[in-house]
N, C-alpha and C. Protein backbone atom coordinates (compact mmCIF):
# COMPACT_ATOMS: atom_id res chain seq x y z
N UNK A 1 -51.94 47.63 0.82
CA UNK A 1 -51.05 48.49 1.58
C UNK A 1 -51.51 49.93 1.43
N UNK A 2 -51.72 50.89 2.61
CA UNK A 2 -51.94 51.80 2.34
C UNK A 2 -50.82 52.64 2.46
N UNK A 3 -50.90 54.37 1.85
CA UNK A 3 -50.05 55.27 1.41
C UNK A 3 -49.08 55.55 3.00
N UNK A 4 -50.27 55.44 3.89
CA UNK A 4 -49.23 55.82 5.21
C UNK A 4 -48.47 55.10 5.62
N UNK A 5 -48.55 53.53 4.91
CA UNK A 5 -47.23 52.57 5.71
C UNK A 5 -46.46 52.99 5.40
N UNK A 6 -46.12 53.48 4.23
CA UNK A 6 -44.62 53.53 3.25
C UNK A 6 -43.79 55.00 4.26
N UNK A 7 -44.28 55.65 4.68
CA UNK A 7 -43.38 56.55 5.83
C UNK A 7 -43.07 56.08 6.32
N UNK A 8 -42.84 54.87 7.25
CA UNK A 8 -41.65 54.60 8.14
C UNK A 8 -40.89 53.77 6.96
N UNK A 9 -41.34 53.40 5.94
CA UNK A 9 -40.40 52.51 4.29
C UNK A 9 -39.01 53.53 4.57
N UNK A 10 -39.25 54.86 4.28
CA UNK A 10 -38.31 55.78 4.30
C UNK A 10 -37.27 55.62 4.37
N UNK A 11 -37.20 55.69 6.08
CA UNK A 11 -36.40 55.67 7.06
C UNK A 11 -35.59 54.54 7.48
N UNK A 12 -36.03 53.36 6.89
CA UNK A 12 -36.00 52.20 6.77
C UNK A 12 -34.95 51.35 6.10
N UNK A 13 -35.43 52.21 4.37
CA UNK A 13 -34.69 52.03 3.27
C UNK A 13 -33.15 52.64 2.89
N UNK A 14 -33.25 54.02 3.74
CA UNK A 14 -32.14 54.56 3.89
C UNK A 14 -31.11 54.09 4.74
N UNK A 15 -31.82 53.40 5.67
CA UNK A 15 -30.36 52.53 6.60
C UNK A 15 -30.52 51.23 5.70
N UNK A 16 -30.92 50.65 5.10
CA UNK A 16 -30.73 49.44 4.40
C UNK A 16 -29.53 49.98 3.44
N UNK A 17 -29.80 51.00 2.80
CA UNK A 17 -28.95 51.50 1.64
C UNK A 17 -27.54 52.00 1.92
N UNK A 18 -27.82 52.19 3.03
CA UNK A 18 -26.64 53.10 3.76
C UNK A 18 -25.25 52.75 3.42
N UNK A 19 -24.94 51.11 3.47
CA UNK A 19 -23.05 51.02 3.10
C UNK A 19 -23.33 51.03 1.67
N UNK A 20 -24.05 51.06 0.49
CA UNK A 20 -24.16 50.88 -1.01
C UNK A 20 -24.08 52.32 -1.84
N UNK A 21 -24.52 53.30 -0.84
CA UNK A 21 -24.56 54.77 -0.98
C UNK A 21 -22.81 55.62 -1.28
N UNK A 22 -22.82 55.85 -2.20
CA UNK A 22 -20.94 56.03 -2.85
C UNK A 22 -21.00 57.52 -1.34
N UNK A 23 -21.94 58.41 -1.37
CA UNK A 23 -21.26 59.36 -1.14
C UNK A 23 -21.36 59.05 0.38
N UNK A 24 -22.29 58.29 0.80
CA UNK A 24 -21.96 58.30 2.25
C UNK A 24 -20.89 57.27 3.10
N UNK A 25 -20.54 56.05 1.94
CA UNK A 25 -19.61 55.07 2.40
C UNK A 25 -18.42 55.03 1.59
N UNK A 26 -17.83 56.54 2.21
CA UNK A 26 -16.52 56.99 1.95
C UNK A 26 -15.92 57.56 3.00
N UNK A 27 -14.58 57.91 2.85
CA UNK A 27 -13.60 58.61 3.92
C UNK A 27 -14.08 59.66 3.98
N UNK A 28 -14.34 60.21 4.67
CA UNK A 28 -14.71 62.04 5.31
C UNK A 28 -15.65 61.85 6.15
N UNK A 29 -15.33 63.53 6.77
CA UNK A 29 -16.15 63.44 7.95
C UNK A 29 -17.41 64.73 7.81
N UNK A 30 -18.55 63.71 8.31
CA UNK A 30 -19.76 65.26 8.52
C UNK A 30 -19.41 65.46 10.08
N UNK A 31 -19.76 66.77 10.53
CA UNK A 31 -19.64 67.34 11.47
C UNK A 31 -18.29 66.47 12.66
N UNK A 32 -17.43 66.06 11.99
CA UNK A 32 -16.70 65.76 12.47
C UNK A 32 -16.82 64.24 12.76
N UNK A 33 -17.78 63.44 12.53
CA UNK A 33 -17.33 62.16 12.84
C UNK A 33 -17.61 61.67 11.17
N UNK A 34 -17.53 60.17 11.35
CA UNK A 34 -17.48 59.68 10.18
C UNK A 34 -18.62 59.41 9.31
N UNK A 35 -18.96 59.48 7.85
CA UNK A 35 -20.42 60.09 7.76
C UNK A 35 -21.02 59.18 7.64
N UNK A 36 -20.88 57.51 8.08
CA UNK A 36 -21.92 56.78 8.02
C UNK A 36 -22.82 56.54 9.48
N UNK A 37 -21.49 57.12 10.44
CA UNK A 37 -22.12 57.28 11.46
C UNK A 37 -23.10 58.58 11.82
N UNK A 38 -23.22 59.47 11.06
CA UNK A 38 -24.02 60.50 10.91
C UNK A 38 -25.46 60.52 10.09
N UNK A 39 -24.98 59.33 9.01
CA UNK A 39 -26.18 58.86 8.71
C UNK A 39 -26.85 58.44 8.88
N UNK A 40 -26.17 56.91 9.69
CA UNK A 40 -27.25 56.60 10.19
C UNK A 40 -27.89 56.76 11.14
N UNK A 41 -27.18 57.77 12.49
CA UNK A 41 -27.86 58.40 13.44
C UNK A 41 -29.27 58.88 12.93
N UNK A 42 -29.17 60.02 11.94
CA UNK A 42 -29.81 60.86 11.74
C UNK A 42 -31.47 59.88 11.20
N UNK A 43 -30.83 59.23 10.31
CA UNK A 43 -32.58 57.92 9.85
C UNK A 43 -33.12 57.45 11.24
N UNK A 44 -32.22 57.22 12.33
CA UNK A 44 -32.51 56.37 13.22
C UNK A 44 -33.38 57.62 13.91
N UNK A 45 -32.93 58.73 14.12
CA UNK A 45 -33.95 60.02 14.84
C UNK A 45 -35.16 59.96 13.63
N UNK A 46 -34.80 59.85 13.12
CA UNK A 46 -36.17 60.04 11.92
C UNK A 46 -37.61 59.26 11.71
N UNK A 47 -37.09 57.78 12.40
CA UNK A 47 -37.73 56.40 12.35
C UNK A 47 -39.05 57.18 13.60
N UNK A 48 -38.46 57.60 14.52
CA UNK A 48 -39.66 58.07 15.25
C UNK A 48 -40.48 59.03 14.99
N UNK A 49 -40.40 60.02 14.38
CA UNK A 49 -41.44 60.89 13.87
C UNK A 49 -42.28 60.10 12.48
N UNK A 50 -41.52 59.51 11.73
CA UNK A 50 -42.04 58.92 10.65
C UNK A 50 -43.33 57.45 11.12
N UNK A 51 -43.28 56.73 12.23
CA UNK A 51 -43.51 55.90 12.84
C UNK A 51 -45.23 56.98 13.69
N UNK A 52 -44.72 58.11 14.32
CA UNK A 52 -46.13 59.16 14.97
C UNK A 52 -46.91 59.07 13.56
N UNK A 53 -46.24 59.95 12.15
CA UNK A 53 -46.79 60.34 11.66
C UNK A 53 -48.32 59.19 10.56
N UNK A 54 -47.25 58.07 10.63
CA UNK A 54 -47.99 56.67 10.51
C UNK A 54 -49.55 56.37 11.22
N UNK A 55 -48.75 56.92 12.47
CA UNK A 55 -50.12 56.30 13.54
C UNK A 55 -51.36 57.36 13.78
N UNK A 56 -50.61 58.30 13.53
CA UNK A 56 -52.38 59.61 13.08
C UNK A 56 -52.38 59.32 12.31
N UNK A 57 -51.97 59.19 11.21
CA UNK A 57 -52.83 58.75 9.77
C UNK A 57 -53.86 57.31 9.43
N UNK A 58 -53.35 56.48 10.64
CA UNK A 58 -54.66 55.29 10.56
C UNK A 58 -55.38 55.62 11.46
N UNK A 59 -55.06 56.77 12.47
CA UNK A 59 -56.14 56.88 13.46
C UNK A 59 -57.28 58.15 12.50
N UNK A 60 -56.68 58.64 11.60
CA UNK A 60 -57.34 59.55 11.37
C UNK A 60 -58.41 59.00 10.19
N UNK A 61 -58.19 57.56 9.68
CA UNK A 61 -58.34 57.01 8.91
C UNK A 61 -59.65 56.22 9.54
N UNK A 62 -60.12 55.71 10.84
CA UNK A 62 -60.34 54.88 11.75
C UNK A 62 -60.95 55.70 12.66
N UNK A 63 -61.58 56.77 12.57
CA UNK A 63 -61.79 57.26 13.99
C UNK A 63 -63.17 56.67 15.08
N UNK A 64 -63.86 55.51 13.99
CA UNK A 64 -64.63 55.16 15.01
C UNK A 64 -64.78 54.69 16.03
N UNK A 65 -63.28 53.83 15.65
CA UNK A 65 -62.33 52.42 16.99
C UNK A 65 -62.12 53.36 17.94
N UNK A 66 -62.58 53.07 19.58
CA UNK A 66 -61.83 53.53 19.99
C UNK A 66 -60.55 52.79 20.93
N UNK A 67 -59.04 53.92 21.68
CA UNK A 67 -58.57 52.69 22.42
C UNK A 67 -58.48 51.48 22.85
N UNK A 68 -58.25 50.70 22.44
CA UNK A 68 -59.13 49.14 23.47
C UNK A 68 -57.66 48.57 23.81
């Protein structure tokens, strides 16, 4: 396994963790809604940059392949 898979692990692990997490699977609200729904929005926006940043790093890893 190389170092760049584990970036989308991240994003991943944090919505896995998400109802086990004390401070986020409690009563209150971030920005007004409820904060697991804020959480996990926010991993879920995250999954896509973490997922780019993945794919230059094997391309940058690989540059002889090209497109096919």
């Amino acid at each position: 396994m190389r170092p760049y898979h584990l970036i989308p692990a991240i994003p991943a692990l944090a919505l896995a963790l998400m109802p086990f997490l004390p401070f986020v699977n409690t009563t209150g609200l971030w920005l007004g809604l409820p904060r697991m729904l804020v959480w996990g929005a926010a991993w879920c926006l995250l999954c896509t940059p973490a997922l780019l940043a993945a794919e230059r790093l094997m391309r940058r890893e690989r540059p002889d392949e090209g497109d096919e």
